[in-house]
C-alpha atoms as a PDB file:
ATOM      1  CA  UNK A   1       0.000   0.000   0.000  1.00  0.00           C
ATOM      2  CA  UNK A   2       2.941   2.220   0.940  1.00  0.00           C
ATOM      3  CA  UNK A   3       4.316   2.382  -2.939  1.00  0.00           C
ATOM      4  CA  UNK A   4       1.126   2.985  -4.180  1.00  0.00           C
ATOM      5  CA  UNK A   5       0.326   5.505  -1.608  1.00  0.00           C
ATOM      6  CA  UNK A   6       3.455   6.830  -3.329  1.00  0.00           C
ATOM      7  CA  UNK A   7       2.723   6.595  -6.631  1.00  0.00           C
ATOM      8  CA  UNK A   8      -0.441   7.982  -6.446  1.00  0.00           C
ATOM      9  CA  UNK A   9       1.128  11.350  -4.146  1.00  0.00           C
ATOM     10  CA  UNK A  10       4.183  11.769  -7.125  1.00  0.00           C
ATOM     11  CA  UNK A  11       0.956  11.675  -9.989  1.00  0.00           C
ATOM     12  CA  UNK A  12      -0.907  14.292  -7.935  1.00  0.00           C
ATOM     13  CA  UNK A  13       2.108  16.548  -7.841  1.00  0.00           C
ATOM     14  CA  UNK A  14       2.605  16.977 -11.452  1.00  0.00           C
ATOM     15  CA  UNK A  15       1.940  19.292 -14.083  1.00  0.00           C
ATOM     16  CA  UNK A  16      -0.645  18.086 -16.321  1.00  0.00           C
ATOM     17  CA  UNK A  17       0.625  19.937 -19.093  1.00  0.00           C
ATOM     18  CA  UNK A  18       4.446  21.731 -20.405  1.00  0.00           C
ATOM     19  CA  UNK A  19       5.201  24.745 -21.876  1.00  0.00           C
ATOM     20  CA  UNK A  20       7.295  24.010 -24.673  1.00  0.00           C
ATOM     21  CA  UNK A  21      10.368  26.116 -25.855  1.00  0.00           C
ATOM     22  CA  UNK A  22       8.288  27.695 -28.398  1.00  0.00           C
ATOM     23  CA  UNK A  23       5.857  28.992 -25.832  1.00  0.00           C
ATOM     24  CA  UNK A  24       2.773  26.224 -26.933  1.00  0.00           C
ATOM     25  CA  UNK A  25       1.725  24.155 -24.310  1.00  0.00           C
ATOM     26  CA  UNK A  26       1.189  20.701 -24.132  1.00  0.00           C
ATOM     27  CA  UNK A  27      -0.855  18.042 -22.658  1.00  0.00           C
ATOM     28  CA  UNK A  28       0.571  15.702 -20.571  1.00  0.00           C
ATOM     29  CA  UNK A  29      -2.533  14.454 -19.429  1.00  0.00           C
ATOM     30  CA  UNK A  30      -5.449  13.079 -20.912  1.00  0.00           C
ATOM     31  CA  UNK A  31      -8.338  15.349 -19.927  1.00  0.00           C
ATOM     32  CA  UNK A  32     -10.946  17.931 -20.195  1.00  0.00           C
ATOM     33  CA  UNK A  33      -9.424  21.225 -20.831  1.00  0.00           C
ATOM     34  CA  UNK A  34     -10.720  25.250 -20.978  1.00  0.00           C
ATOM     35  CA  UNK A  35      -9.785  28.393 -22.261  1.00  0.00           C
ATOM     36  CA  UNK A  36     -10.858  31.393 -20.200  1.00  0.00           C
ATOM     37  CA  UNK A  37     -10.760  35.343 -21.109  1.00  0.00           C
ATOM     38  CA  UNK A  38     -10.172  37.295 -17.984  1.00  0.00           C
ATOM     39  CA  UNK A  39     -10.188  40.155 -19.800  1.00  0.00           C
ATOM     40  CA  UNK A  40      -9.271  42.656 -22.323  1.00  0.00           C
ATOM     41  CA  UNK A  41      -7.916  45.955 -22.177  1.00  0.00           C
ATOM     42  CA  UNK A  42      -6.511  47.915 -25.576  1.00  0.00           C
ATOM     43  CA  UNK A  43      -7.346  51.370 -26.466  1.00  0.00           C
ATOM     44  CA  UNK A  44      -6.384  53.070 -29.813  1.00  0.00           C
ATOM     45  CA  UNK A  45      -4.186  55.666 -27.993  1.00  0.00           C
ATOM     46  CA  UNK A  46      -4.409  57.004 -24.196  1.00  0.00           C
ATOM     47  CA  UNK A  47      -8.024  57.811 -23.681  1.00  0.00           C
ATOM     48  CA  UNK A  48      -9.156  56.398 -27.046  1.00  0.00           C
ATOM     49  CA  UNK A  49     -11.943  54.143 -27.761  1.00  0.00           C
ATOM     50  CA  UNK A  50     -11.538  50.177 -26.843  1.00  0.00           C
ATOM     51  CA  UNK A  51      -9.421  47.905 -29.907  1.00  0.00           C
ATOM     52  CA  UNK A  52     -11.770  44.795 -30.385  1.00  0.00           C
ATOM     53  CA  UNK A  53      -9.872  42.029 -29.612  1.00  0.00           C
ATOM     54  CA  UNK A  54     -10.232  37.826 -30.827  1.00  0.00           C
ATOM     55  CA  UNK A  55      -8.752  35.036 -29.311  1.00  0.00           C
ATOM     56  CA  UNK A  56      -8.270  31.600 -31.708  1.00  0.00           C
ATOM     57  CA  UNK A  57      -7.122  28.275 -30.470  1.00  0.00           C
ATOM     58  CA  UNK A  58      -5.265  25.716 -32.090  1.00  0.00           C
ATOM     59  CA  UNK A  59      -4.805  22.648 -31.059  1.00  0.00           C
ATOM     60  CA  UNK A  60      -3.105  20.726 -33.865  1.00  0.00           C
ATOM     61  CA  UNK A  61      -5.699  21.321 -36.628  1.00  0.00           C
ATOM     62  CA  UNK A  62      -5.207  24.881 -37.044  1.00  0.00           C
ATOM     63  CA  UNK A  63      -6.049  28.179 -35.426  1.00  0.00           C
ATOM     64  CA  UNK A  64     -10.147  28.041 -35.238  1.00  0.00           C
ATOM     65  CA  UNK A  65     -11.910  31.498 -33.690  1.00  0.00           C
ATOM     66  CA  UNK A  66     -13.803  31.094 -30.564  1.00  0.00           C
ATOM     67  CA  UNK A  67     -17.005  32.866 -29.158  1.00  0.00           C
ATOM     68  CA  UNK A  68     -17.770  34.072 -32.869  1.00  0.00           C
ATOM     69  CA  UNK A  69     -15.359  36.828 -32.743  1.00  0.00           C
ATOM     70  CA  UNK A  70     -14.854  39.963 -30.220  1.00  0.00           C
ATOM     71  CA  UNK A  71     -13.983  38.927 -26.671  1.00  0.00           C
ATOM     72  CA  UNK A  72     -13.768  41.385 -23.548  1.00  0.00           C
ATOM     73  CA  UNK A  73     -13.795  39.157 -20.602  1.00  0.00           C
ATOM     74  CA  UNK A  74     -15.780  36.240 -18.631  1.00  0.00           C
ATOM     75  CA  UNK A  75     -15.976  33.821 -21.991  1.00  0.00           C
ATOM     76  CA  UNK A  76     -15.168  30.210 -21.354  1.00  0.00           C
ATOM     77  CA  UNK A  77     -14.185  27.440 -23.805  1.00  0.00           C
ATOM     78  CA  UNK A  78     -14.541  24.149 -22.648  1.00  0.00           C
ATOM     79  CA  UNK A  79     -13.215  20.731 -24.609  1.00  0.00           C
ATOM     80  CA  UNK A  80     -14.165  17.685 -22.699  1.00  0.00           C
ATOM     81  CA  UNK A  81     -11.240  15.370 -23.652  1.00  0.00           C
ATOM     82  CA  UNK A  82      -7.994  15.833 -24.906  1.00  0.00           C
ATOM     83  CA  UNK A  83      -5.181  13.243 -25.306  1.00  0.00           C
ATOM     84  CA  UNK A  84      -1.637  12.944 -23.905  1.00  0.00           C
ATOM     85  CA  UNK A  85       0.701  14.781 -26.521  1.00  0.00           C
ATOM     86  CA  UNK A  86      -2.145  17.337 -28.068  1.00  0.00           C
ATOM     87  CA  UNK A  87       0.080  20.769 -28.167  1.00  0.00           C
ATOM     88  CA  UNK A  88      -2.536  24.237 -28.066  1.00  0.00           C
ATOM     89  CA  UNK A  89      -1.507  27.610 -29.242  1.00  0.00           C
ATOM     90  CA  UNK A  90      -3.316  30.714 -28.304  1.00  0.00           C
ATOM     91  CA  UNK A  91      -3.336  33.361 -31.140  1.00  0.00           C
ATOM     92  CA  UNK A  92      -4.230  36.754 -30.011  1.00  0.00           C
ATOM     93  CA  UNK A  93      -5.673  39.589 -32.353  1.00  0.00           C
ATOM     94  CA  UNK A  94      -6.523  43.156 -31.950  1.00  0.00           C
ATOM     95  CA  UNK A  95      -8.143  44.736 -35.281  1.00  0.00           C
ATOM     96  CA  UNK A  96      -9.992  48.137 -35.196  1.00  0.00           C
ATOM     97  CA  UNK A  97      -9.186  51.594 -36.435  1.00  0.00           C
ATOM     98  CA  UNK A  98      -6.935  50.898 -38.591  1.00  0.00           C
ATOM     99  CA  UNK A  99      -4.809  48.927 -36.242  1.00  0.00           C
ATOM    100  CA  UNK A 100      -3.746  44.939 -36.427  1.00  0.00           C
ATOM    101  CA  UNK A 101      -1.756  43.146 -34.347  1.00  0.00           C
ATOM    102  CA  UNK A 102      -1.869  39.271 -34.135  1.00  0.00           C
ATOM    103  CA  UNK A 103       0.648  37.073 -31.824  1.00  0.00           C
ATOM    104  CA  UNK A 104       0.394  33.318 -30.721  1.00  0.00           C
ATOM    105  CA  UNK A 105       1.733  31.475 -27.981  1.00  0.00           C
ATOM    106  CA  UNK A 106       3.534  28.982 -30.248  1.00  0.00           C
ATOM    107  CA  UNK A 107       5.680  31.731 -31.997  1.00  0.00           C
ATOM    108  CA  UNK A 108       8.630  32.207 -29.592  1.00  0.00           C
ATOM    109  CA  UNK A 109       7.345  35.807 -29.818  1.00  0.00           C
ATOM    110  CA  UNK A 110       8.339  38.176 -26.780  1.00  0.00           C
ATOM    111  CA  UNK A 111       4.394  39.809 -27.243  1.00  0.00           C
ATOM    112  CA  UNK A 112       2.738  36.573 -25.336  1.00  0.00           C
ATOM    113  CA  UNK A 113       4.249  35.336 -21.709  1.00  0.00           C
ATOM    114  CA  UNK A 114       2.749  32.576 -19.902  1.00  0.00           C
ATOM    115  CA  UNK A 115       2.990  32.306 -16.320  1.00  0.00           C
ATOM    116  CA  UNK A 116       2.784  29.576 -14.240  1.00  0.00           C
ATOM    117  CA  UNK A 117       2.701  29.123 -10.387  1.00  0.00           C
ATOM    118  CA  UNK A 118       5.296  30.872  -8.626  1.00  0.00           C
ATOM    119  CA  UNK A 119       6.205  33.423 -11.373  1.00  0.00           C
ATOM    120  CA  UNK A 120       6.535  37.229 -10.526  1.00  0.00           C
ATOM    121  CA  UNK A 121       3.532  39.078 -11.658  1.00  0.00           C
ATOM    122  CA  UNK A 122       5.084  41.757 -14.688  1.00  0.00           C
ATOM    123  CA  UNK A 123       5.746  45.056 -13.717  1.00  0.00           C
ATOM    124  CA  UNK A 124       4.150  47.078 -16.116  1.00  0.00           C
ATOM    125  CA  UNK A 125       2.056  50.155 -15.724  1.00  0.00           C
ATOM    126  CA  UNK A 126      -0.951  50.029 -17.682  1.00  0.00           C
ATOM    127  CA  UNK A 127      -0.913  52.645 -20.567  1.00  0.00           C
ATOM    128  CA  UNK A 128      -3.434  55.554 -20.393  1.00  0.00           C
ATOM    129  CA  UNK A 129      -6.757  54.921 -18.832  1.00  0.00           C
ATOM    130  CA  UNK A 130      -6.480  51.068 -19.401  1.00  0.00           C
ATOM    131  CA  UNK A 131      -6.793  48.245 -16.782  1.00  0.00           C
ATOM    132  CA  UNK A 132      -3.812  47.061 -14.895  1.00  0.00           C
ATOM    133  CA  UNK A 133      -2.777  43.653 -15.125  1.00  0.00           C
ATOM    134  CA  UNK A 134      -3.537  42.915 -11.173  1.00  0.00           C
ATOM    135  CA  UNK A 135      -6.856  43.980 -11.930  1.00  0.00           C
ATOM    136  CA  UNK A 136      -6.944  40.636 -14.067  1.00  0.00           C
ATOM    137  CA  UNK A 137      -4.731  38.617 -12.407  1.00  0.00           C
ATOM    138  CA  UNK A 138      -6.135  39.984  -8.889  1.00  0.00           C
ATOM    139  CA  UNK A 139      -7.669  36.121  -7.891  1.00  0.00           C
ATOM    140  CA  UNK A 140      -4.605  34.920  -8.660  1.00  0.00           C
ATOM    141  CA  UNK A 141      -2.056  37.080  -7.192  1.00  0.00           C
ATOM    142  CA  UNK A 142      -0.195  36.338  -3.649  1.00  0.00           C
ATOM    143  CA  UNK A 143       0.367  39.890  -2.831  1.00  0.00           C
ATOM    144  CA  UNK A 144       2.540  39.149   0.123  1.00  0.00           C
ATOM    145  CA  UNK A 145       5.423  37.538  -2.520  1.00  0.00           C
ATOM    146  CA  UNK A 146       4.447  39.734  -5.343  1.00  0.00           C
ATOM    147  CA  UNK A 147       4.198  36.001  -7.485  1.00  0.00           C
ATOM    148  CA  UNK A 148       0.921  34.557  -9.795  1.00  0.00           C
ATOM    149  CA  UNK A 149      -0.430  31.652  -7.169  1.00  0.00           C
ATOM    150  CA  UNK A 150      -1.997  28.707  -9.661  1.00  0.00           C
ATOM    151  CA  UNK A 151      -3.007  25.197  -9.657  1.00  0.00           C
ATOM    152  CA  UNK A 152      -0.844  22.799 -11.459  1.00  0.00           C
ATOM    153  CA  UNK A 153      -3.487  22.573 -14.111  1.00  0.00           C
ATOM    154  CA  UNK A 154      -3.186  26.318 -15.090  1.00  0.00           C
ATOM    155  CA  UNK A 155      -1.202  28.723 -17.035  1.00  0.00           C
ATOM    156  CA  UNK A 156      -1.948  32.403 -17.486  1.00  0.00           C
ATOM    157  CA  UNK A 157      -1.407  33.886 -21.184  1.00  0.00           C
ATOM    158  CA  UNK A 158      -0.385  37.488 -21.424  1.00  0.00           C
ATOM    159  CA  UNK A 159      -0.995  39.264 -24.840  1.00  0.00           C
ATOM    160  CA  UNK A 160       0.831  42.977 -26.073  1.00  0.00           C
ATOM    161  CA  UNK A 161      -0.297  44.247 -28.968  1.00  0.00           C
ATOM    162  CA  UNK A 162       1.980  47.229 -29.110  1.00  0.00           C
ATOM    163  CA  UNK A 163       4.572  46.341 -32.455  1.00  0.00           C
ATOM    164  CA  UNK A 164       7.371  47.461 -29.518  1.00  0.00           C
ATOM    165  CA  UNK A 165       7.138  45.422 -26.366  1.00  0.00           C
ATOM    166  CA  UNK A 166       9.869  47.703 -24.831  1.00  0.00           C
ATOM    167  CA  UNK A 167       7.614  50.540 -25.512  1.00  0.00           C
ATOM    168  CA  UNK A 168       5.890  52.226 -22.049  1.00  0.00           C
ATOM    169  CA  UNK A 169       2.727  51.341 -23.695  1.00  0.00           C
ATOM    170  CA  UNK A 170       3.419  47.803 -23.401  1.00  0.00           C
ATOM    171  CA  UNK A 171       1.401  46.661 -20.430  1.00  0.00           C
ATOM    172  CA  UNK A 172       1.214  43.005 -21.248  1.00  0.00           C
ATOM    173  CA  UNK A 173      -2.862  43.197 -20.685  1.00  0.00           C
ATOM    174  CA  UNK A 174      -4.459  43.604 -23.641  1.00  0.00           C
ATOM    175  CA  UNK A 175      -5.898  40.180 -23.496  1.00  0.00           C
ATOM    176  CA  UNK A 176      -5.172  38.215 -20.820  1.00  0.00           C
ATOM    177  CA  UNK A 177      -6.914  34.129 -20.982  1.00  0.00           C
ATOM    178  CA  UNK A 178      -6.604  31.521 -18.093  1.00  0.00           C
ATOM    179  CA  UNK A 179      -5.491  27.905 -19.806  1.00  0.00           C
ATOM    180  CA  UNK A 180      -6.718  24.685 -17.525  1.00  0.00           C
ATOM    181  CA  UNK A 181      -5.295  21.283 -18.395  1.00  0.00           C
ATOM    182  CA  UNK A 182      -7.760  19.575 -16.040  1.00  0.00           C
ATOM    183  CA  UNK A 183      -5.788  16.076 -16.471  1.00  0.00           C
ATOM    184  CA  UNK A 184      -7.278  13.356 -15.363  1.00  0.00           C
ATOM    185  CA  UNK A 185      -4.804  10.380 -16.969  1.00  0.00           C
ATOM    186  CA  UNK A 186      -1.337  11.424 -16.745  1.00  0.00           C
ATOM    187  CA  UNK A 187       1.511  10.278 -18.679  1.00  0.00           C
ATOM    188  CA  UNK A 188       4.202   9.162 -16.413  1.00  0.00           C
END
């Protein structure tokens, strides 16, 4: 009973999923997973009106839209079972007023960060009149370490829009999505 005891303690412990080099994350559990929008927050300038923003998924077939187009917060996509191995990329897109900007997760582009458990929450001011990104991340935040407090299941996605992400308009919150690998076989 002891080694299974054991056994059973080691699977609990592990991440259900990997973030790969490229920044796409993988499943390293069979399981139900979701996609969550905490939010959205992109003007066209400081004080200007809201960007409409998209988020696509992909997970191995090719980036698909979700919620039939604009997102701003609160939508949830749910896929009851994915297998060990199935790699997801999160393509972000801002389009409105003459402005486009599209980055995914898979990319090894600097404009999308996922966090896990334990990492240190970005220190960016938001731009203009915009949300911060502990006004997102608030539920998730342990403000006594300054660090994003998950379950192993979840990874936070980050999206910048701005062309420059060393620009002071980069606030790293212009969509910000909650990924759950909700594993329920693991892969050991």
């Amino acid at each position: 009973m002891v080694g299974n005891s054991l056994l059973y303690d080691v699977h609990r412990v592990l991440r259900p999923w990997q973030v790969l080099a490229d920044g796409s994350l993988r499943a390293a559990c069979a399981g139900p997973v979701s996609l969550d929008v905490l939010g959205t927050s992109i003007t066209y300038g400081a004080g200007g009106p809201d960007v409409p923003v998209m988020i696509e998924l992909d997970d191995g077939s090719g980036f698909q839209s979700l919620f039939g187009g604009g997102v701003t917060g609160g939508e949830s996509h749910q896929i009851a079972w994915v297998e060990v191995g199935t790699e997801f990329d999160v393509r972000g897109i801002a389009d409105g007023f003459g402005f486009y900007a599209a980055y995914a997760s898979g990319s090894s582009d600097p404009h999308v960060v996922v966090l896990q458990d334990g990492d240190a929450v970005p220190d960016k001011p938001e731009f203009g009149d915009q949300d911060s990104i502990e006004s997102f991340l608030q539920p998730y935040i342990d403000v006594a370490t300054g660090t994003v407090t998950l379950e192993n299941s979840q990874a936070i996605l980050l999206f910048e829009f701005n062309p420059s992400v060393n620009s002071l308009a980069a606030d790293f919150q212009d969509l910000v999505a909650l990924f759950d690998f909700q594993g329920e076989l693991c892969d050991a």
